[in-house]
N, C-alpha and C. Protein backbone atom coordinates (compact mmCIF):
# COMPACT_ATOMS: atom_id res chain seq x y z
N UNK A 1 0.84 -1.20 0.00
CA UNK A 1 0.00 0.00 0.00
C UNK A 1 0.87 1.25 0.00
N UNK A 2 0.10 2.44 -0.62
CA UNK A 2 0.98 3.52 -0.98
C UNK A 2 0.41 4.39 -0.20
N UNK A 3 0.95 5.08 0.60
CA UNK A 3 0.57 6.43 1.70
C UNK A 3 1.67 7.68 1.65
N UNK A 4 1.22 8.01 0.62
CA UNK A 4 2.45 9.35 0.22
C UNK A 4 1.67 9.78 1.21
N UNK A 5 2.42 10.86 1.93
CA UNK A 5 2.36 11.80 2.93
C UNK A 5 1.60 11.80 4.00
N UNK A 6 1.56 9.91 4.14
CA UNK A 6 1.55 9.90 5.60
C UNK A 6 2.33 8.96 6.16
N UNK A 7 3.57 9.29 5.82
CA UNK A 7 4.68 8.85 6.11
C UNK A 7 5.04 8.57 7.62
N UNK A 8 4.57 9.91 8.04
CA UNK A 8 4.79 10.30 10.08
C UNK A 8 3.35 9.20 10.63
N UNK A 9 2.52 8.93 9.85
CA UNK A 9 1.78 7.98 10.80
C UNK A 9 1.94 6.68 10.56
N UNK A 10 2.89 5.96 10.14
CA UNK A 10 3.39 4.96 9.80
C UNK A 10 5.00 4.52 10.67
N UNK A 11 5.33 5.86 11.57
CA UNK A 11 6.90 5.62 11.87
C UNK A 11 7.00 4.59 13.14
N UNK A 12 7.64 4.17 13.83
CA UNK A 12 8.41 3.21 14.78
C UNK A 12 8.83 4.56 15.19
N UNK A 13 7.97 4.68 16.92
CA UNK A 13 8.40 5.66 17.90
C UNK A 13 8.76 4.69 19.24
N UNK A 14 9.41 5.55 20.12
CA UNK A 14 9.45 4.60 21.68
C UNK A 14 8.53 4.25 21.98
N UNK A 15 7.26 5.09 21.76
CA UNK A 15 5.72 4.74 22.81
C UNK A 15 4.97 4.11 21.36
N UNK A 16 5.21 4.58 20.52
CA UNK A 16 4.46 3.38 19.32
C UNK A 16 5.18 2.63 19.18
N UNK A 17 5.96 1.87 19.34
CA UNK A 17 7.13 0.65 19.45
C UNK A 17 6.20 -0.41 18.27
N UNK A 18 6.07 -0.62 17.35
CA UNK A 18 5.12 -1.70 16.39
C UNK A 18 6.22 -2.39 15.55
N UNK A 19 7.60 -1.97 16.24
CA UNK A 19 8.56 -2.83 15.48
C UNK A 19 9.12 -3.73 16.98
N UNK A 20 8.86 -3.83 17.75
CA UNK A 20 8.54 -4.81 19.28
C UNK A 20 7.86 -6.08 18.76
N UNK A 21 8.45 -7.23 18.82
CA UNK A 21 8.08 -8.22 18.27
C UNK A 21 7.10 -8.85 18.99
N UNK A 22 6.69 -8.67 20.03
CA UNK A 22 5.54 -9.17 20.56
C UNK A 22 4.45 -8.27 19.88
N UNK A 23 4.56 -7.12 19.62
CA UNK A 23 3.61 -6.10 18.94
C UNK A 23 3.02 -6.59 17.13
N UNK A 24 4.24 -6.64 16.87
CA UNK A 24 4.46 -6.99 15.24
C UNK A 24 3.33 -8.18 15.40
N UNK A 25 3.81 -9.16 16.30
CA UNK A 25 3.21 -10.81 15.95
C UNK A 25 1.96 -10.59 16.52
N UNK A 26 1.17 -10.02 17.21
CA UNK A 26 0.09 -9.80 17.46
C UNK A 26 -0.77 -8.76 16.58
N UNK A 27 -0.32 -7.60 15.84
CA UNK A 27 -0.49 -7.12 14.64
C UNK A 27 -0.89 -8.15 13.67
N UNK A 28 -0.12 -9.18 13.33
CA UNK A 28 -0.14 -9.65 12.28
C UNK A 28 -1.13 -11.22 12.19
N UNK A 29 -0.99 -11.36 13.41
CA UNK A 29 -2.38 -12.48 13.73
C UNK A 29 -3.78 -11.67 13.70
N UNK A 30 -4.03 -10.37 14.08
CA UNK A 30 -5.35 -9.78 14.28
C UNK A 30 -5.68 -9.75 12.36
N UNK A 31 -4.85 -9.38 11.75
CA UNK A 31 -5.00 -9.08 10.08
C UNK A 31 -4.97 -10.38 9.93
N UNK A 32 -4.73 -11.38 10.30
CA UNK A 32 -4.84 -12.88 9.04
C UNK A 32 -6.59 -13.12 9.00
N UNK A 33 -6.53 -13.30 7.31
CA UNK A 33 -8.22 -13.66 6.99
C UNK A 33 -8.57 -12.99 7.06
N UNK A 34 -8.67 -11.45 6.91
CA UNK A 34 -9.42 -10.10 6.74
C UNK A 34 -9.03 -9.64 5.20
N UNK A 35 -9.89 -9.07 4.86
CA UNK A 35 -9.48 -8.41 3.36
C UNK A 35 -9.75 -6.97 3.99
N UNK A 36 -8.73 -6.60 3.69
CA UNK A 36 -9.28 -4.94 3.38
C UNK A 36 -8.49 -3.69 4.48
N UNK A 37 -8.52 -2.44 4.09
CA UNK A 37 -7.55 -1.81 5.82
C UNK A 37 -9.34 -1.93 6.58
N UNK A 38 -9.90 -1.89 6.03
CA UNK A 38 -11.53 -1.37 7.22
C UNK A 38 -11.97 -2.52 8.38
N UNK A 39 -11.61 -4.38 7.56
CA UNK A 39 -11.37 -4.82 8.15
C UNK A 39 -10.41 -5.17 9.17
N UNK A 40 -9.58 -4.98 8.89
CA UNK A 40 -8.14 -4.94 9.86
C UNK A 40 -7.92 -4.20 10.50
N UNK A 41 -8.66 -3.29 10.32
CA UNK A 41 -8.94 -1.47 11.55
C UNK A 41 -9.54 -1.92 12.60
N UNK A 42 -10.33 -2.57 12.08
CA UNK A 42 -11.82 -3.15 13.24
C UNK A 42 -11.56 -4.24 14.12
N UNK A 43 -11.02 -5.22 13.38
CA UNK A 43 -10.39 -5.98 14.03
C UNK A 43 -9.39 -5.86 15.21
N UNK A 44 -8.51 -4.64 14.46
CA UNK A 44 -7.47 -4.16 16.05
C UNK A 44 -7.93 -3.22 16.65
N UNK A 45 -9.18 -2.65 16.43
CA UNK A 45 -9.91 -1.79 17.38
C UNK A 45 -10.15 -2.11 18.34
N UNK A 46 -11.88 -3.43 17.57
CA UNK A 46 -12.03 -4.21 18.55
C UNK A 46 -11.37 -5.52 20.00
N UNK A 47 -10.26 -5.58 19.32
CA UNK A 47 -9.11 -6.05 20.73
C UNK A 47 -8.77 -5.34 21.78
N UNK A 48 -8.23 -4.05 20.96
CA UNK A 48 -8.03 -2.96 22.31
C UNK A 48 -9.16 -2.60 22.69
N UNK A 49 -9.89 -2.62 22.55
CA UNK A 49 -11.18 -1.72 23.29
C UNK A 49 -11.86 -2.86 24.20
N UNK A 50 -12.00 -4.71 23.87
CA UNK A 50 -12.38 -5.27 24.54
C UNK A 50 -11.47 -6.01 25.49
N UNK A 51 -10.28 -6.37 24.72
CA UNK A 51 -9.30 -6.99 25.86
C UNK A 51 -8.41 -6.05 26.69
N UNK A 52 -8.07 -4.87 25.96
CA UNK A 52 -6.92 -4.43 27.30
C UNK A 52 -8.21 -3.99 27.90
N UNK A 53 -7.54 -4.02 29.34
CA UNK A 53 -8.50 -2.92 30.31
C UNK A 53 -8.00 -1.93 30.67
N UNK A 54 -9.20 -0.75 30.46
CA UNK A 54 -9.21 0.62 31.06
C UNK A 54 -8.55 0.23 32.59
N UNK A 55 -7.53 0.87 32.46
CA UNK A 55 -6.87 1.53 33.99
C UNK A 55 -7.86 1.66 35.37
N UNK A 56 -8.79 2.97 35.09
CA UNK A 56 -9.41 3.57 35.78
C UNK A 56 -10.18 2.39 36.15
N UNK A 57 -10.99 2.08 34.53
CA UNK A 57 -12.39 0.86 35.05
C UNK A 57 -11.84 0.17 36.08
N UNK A 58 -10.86 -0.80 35.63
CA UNK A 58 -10.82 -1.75 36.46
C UNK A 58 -9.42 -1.68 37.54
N UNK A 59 -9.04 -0.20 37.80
CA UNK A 59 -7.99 -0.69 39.15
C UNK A 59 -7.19 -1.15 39.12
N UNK A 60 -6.51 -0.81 37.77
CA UNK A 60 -5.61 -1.33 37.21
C UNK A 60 -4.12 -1.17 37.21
N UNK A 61 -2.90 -1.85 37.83
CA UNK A 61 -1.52 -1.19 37.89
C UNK A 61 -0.87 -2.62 36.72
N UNK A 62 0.22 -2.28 36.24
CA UNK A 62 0.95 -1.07 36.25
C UNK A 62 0.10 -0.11 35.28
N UNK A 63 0.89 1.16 35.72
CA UNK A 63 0.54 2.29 35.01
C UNK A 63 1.84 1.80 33.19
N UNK A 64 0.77 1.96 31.99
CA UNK A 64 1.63 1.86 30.86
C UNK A 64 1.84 2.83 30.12
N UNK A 65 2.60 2.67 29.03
CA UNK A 65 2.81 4.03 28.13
C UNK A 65 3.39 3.63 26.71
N UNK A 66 4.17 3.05 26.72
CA UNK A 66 4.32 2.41 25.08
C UNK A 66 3.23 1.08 24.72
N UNK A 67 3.44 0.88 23.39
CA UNK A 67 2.39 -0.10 23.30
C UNK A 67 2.94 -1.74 23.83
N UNK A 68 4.37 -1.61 23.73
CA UNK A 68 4.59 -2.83 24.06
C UNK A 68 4.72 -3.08 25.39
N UNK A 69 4.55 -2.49 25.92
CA UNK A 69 3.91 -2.42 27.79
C UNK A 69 2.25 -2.84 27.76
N UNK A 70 1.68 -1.90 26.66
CA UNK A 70 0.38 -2.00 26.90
C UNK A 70 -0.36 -3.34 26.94
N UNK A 71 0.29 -4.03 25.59
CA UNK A 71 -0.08 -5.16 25.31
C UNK A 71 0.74 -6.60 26.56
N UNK A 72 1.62 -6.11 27.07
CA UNK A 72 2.55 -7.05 28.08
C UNK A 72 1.46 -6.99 29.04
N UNK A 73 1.06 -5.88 29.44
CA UNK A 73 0.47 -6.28 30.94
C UNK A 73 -1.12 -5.85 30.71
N UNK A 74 -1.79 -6.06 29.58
CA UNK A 74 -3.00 -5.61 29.28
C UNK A 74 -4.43 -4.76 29.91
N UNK A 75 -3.17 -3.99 29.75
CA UNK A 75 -3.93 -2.79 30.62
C UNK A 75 -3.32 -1.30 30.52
N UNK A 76 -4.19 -0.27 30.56
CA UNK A 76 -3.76 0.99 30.10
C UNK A 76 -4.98 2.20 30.45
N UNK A 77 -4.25 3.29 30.57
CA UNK A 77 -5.46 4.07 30.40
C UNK A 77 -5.80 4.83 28.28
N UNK A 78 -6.85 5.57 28.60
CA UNK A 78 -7.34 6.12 27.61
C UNK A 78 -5.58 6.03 26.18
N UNK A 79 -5.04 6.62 26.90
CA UNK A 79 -3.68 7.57 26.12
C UNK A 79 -3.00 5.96 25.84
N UNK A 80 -2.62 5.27 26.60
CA UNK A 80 -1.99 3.91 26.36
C UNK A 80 -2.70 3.18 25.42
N UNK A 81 -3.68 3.06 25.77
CA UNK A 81 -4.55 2.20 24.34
C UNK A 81 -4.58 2.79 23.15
N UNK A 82 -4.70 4.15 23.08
CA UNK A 82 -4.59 4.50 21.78
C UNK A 82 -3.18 4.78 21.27
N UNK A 83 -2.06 4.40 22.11
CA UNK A 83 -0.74 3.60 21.49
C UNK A 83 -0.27 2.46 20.74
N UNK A 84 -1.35 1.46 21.79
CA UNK A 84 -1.47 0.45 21.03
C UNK A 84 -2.07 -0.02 19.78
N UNK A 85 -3.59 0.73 19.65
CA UNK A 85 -4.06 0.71 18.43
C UNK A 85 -2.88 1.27 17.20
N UNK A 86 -2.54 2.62 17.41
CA UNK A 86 -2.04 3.03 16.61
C UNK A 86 -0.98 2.04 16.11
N UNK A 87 -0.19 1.32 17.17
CA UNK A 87 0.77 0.82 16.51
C UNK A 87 0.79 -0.77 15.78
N UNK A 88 -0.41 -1.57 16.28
CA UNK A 88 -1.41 -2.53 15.39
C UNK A 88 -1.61 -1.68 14.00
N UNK A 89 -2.41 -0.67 14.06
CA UNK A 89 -2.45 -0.50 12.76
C UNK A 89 -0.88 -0.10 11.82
N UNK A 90 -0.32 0.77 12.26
CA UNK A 90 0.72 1.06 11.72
C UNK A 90 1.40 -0.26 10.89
N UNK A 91 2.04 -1.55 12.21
CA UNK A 91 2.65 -3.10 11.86
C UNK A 91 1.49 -3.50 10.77
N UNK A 92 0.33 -2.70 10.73
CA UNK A 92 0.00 -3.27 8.97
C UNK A 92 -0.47 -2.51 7.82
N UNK A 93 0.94 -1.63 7.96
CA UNK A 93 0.30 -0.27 7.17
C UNK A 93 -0.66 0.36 6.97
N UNK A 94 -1.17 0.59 8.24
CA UNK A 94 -2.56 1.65 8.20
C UNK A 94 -1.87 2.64 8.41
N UNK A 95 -1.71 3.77 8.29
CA UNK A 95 -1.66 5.28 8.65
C UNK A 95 -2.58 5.45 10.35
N UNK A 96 -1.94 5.85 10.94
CA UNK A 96 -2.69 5.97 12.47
C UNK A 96 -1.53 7.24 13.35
N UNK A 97 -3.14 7.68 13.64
CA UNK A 97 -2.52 9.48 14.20
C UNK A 97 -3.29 9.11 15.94
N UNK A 98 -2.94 10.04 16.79
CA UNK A 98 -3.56 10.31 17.84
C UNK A 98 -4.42 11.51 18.00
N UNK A 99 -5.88 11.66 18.60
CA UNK A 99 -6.42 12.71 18.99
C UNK A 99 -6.69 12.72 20.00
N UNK A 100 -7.07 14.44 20.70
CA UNK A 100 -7.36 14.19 21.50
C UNK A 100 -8.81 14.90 22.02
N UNK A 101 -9.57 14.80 23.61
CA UNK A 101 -10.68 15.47 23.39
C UNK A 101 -10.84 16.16 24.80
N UNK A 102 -10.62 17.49 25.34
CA UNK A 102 -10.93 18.18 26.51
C UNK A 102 -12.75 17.95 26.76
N UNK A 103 -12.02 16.97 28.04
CA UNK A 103 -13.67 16.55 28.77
C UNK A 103 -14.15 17.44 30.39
N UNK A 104 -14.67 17.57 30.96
CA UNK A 104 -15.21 17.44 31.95
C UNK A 104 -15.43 16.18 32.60
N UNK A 105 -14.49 16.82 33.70
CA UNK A 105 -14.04 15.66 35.15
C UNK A 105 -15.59 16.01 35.99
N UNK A 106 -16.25 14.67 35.82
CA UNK A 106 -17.36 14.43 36.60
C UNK A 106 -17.16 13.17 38.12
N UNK A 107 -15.68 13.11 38.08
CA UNK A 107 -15.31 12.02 38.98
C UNK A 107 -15.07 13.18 40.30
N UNK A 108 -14.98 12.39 41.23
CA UNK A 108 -14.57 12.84 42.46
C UNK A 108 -12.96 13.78 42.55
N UNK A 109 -12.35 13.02 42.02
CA UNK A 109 -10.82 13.08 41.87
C UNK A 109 -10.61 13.85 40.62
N UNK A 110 -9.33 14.60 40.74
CA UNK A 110 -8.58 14.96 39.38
C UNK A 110 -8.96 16.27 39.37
N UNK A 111 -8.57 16.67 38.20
CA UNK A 111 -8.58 18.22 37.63
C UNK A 111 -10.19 18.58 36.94
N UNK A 112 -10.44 19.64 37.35
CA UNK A 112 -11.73 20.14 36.45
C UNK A 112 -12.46 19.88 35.07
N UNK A 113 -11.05 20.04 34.13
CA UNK A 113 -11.01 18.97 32.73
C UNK A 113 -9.92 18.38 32.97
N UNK A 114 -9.93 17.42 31.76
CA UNK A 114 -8.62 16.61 31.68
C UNK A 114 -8.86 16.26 30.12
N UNK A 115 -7.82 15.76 29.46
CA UNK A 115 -7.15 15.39 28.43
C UNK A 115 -7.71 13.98 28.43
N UNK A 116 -8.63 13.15 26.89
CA UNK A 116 -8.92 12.23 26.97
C UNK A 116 -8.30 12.12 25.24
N UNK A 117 -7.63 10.25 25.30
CA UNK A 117 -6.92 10.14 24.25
C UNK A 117 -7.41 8.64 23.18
N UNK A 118 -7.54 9.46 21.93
CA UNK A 118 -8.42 8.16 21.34
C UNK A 118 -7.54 8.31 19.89
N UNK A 119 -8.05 7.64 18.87
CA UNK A 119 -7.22 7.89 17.44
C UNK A 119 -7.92 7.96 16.28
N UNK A 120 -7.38 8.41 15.34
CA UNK A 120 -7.54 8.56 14.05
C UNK A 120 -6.65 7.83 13.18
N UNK A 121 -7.84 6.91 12.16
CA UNK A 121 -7.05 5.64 11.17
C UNK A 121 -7.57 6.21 10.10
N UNK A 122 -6.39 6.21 8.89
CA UNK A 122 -6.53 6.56 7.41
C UNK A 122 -7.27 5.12 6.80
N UNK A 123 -8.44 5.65 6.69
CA UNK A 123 -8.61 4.51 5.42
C UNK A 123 -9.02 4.82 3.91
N UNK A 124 -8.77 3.75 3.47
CA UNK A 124 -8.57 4.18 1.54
C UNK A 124 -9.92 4.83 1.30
N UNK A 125 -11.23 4.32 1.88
CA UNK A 125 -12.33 4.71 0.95
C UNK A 125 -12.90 5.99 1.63
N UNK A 126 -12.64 6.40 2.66
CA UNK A 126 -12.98 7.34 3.84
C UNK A 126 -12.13 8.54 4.07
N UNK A 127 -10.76 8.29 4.23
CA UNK A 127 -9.90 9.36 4.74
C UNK A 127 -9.85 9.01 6.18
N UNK A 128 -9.63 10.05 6.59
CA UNK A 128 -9.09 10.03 8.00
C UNK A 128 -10.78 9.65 8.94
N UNK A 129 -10.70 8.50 10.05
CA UNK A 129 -11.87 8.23 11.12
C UNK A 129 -11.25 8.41 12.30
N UNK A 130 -12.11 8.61 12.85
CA UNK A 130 -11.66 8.92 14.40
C UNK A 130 -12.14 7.38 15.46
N UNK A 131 -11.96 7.01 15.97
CA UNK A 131 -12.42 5.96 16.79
C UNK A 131 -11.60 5.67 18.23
N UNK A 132 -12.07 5.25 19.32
CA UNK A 132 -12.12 5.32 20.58
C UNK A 132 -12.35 3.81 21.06
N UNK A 133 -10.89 3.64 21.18
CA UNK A 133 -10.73 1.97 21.91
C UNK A 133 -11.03 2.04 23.15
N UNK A 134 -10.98 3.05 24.02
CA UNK A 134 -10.85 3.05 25.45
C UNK A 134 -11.57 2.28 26.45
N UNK A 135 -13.04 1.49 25.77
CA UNK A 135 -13.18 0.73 26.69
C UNK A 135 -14.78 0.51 26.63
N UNK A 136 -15.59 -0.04 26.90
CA UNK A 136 -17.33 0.14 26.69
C UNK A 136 -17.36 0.38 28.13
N UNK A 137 -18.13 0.50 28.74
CA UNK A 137 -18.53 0.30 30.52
C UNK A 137 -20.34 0.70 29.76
N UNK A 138 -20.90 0.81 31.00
CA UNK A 138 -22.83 0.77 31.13
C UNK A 138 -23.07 2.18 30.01
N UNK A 139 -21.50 3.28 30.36
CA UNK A 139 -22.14 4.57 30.04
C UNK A 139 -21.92 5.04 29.01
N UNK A 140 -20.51 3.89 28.11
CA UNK A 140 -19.78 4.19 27.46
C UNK A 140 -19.94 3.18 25.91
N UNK A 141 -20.24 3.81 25.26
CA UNK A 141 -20.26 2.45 24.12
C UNK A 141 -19.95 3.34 22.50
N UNK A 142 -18.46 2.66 22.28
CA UNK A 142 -17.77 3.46 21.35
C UNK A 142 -18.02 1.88 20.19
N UNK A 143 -18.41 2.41 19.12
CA UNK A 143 -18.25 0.89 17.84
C UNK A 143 -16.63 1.30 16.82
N UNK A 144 -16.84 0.72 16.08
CA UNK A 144 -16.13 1.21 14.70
C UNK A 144 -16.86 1.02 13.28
N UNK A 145 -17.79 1.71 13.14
CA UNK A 145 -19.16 1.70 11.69
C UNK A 145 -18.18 2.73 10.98
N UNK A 146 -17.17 2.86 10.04
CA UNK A 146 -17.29 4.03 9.08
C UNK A 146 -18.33 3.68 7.95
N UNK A 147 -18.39 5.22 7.86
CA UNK A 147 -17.58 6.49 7.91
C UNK A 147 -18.69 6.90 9.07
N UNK A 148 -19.35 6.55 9.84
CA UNK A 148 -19.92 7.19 10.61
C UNK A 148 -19.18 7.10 11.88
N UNK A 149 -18.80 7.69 12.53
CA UNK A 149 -18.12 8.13 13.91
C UNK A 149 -18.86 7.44 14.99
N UNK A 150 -18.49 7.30 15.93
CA UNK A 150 -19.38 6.66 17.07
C UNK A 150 -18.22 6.41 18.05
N UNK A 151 -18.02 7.76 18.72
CA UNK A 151 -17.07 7.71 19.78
C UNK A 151 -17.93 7.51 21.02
N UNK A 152 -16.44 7.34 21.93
CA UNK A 152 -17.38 7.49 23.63
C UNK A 152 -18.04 8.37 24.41
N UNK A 153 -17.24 9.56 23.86
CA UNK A 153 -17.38 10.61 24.37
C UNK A 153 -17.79 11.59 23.18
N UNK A 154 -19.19 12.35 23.23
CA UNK A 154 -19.07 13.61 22.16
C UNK A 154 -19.30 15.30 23.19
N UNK A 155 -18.16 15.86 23.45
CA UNK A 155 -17.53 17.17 24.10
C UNK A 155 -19.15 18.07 23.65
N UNK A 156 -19.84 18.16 24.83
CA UNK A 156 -21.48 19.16 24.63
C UNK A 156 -21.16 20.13 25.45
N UNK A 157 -20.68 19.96 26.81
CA UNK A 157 -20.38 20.76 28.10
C UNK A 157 -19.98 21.86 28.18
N UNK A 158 -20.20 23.35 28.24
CA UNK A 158 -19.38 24.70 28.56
C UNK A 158 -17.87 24.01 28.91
N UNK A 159 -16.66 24.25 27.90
CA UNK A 159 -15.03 24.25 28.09
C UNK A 159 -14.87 22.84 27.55
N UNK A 160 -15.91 21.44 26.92
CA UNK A 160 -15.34 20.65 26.24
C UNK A 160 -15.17 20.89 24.76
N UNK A 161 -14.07 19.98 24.34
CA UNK A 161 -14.02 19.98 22.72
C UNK A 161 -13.22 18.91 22.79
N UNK A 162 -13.40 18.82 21.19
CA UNK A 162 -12.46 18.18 20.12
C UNK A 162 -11.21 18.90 20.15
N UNK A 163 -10.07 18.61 20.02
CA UNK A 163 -8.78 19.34 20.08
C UNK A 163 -8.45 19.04 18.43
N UNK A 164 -8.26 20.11 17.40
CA UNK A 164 -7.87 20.38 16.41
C UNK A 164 -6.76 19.40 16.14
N UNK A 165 -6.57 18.63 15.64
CA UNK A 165 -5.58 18.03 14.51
C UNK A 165 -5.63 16.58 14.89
N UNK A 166 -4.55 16.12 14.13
CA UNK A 166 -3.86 14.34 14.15
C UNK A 166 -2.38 14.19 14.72
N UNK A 167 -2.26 13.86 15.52
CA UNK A 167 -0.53 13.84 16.02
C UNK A 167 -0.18 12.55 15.47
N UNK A 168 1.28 12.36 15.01
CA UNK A 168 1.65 10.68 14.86
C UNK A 168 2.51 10.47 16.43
N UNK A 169 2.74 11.61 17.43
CA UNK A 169 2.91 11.22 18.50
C UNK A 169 2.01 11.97 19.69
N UNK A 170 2.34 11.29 20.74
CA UNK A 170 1.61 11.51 21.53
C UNK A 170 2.12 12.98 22.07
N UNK A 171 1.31 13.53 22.85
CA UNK A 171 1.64 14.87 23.72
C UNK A 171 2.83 14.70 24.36
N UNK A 172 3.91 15.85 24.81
CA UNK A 172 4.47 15.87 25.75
C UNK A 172 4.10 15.42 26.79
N UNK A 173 2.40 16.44 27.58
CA UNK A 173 2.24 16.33 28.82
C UNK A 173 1.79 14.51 29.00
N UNK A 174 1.52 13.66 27.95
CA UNK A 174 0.77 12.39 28.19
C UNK A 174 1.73 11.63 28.32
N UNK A 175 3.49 12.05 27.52
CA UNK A 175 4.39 11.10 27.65
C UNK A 175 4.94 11.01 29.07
N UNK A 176 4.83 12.31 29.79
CA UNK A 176 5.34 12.91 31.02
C UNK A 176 4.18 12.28 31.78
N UNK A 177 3.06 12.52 31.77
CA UNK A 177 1.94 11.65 32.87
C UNK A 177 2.30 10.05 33.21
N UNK A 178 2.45 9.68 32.13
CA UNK A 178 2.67 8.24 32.10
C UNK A 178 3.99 8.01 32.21
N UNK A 179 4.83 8.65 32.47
CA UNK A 179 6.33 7.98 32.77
C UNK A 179 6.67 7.96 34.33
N UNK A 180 5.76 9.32 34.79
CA UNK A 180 5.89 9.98 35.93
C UNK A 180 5.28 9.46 36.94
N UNK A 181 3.96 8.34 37.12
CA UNK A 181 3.43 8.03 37.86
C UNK A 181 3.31 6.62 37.90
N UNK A 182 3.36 5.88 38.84
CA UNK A 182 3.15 4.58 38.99
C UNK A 182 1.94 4.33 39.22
N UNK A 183 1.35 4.20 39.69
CA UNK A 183 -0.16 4.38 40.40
C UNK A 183 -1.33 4.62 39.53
N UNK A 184 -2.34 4.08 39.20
CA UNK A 184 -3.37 4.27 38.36
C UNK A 184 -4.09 5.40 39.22
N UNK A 185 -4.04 5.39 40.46
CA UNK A 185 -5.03 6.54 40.85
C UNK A 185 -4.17 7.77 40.77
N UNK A 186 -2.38 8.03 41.14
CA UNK A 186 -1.95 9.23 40.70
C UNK A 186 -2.07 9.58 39.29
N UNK A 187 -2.14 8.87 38.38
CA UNK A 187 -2.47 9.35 37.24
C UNK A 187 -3.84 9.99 36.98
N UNK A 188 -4.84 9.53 37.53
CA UNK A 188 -6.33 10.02 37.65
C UNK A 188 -6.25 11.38 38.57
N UNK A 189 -5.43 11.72 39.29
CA UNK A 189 -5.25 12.81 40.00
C UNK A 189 -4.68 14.14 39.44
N UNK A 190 -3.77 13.23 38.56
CA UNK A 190 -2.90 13.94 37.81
C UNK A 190 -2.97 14.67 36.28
N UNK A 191 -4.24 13.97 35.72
CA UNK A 191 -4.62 14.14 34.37
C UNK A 191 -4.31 15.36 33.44
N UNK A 192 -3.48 15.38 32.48
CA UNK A 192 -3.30 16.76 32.11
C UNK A 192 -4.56 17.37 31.27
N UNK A 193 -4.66 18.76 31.22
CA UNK A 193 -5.32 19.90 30.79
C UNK A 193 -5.02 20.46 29.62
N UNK A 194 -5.82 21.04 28.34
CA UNK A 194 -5.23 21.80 28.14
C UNK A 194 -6.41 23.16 27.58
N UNK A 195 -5.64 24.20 27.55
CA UNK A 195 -6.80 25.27 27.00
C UNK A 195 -7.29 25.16 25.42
């Protein structure tokens, strides 16, 4: 497959690690017997979103941050899973960016908003989709239908949004959250912001 100029969402980073051979070989089992990138999107969507577990949901340590952590100890928050997706898709030439979405902290804990992290996959017949592995729970139910969107979260609230663009890496402040804290609940305490 040919992806002129999306070269940067295709690269081997520290925290997208998809050249990690436990990454690669699990990449490449989710794509066997699929035709197509839409199938093979869905396919490694649906893994991260049903097998790793959300951090928060389930009380989850260690705290991760590259994908080949994510997938070692299957578990991550929001920002970790959408490492891992990205880098499933990437090990099979999908084009895969990160977004992100300023929510309102309705939890007890943490900052007022916080920084919630999901991704964007190039596909041939669509362009760029946005989709949200992070996890289903009672309140939460993200699919992968393109071209129709169907995230977890859609930003309605006075001070939420969509944050403008596609990164092929993650934030500073998310690489720094996650390196910096051990603890699934200091990270929930800790959640970065941004204006």
């Amino acid at each position: 497959m040919k992806h002129s100029g999306h070269e940067e969402f295709l690269r081997v980073t520290p925290v997208i690690d998809h050249d990690h051979p436990a990454v690669r070989k699990k990449a490449l089992a989710l794509a066997e017997g699929c035709t197509g990138d839409v199938e093979i999107a869905r396919t490694c969507f649906t893994f991260v979103r049903d097998e790793i577990r959300h951090s928060w949901d389930y009380k989850a340590n260690p705290v991760t941050l590259s994908a080949s952590q994510v997938l070692e100890h299957t578990t991550g928050y929001c920002f970790a899973k959408s490492h891992l997706l990205a880098a499933l898709l990437r090990a099979n030439a999908i084009p895969a960016g990160l977004c992100y979405q300023r929510l309102k902290n309705h939890a007890e804990i943490g900052p007022a908003f916080y920084l919630h992290g999901l991704n964007a996959v190039w596909l041939e017949k669509y362009g760029w989709y946005r989709a949200d592995a992070r996890g289903n729970r009672a309140d939460v139910h993200a699919e992968f239908i393109p071209p129709k969107e169907h995230l977890a979260f859609v930003p309605k609230e006075p001070g939420e949004s969509d944050l403008t663009g596609i990164f092929s890496d993650p934030l500073p402040e998310v690489v720094r959250l996650l390196s910096e804290y051990t603890d699934y609940i200091d990270v929930r305490k800790n959640l970065p912001d941004v204006e």
